[in-house]
Protein backbone atom coordinates (compact mmCIF):
# COMPACT_ATOMS: atom_id res chain seq x y z
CA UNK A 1 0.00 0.00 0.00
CA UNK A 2 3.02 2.29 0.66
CA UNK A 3 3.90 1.98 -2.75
CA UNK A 4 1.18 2.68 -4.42
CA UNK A 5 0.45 5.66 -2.68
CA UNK A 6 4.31 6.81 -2.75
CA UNK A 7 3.51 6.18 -6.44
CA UNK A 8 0.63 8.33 -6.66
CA UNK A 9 2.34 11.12 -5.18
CA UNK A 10 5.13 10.72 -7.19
CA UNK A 11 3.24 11.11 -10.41
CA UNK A 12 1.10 13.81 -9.16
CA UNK A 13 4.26 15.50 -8.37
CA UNK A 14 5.36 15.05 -11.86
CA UNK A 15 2.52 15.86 -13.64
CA UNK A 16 1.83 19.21 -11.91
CA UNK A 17 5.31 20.86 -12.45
CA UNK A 18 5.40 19.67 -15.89
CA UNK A 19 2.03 21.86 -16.07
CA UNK A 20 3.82 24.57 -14.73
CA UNK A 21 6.63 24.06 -16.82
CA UNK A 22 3.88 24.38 -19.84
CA UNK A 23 2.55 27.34 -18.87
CA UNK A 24 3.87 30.69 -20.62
CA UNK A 25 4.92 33.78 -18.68
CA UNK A 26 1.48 35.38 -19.41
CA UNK A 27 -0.34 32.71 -17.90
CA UNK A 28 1.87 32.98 -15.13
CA UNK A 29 1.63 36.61 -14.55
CA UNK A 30 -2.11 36.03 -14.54
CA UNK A 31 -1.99 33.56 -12.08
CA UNK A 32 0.56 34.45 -9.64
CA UNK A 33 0.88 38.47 -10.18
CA UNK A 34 -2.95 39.42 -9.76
CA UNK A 35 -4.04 37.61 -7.50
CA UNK A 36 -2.07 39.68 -4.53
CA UNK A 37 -2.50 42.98 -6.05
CA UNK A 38 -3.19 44.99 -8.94
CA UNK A 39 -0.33 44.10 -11.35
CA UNK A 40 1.63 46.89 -13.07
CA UNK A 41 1.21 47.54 -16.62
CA UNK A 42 4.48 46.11 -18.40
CA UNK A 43 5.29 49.75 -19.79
CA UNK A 44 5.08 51.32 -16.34
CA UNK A 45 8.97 49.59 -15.91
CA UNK A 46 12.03 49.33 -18.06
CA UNK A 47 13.17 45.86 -19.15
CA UNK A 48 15.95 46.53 -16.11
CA UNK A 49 13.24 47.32 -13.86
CA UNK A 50 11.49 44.58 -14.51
CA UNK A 51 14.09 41.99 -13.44
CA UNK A 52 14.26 43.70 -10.15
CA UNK A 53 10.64 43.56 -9.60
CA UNK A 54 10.64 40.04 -10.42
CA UNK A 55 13.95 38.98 -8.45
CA UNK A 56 12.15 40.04 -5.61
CA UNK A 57 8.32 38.90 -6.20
CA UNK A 58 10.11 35.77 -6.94
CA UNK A 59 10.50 35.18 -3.33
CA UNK A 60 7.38 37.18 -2.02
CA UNK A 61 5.11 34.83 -4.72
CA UNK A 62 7.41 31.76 -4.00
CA UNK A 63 8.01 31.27 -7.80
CA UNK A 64 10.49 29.34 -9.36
CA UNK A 65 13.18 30.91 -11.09
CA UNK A 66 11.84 29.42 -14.35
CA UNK A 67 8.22 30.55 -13.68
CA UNK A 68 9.99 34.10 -12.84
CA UNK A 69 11.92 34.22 -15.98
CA UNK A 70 9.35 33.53 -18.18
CA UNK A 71 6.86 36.51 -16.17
CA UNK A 72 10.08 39.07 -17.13
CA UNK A 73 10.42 37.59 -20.58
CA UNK A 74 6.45 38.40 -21.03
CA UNK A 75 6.49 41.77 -19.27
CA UNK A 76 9.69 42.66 -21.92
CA UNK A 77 7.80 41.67 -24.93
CA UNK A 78 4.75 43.76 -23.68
CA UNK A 79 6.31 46.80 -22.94
C-alpha cells in the first residue's frame, strides 16, 4: 500500500510541475501576479526594472526561477 500511494504522489508530483513548466509567462503573470495585487502595466517599468521587480516577487510569490523568468520575458515583450 506504501507503494502505491508513494507512487501516486510521485506522479502527481510530476505531472503538476510539468504543467507549470507548460505554462507561458502570461499565464503565469495572470496567475501568480494578480491575485495579490493589482499588477503593473508592463510599460510602467524598463526591461531593467522589470528583473528587479521580479527577483524580488520571486521570493514574495514563492516562484520558481523558471516561472519568474518567463513573467520578465512576457512583461519585456509587452512593454
Amino acid at each position: 500500500m506504501c507503494v502505491l500511494v508513494a507512487s501516486i504522489f510521485t506522479q502527481s508530483c510530476s505531472s503538476s510541475k510539468q504543467i507549470i513548466a507548460n505554462k507561458q509567462g502570461v499565464q503565469l503573470w495572470g496567475e501568480n501576479c494578480i491575485r495579490c495585487h493589482n499588477a503593473p502595466s508592463p510599460v510602467d517599468f524598463s526591461d531593467a526594472q522589470w528583473k528587479t521587480v521580479l527577483l524580488h516577487m520571486q521570493v514574495r510569490a514563492n516562484l520558481t526561477k523558471d516561472e519568474a523568468e518567463k513573467i520578465v520575458e512576457f512583461m519585456k515583450s509587452a512593454n
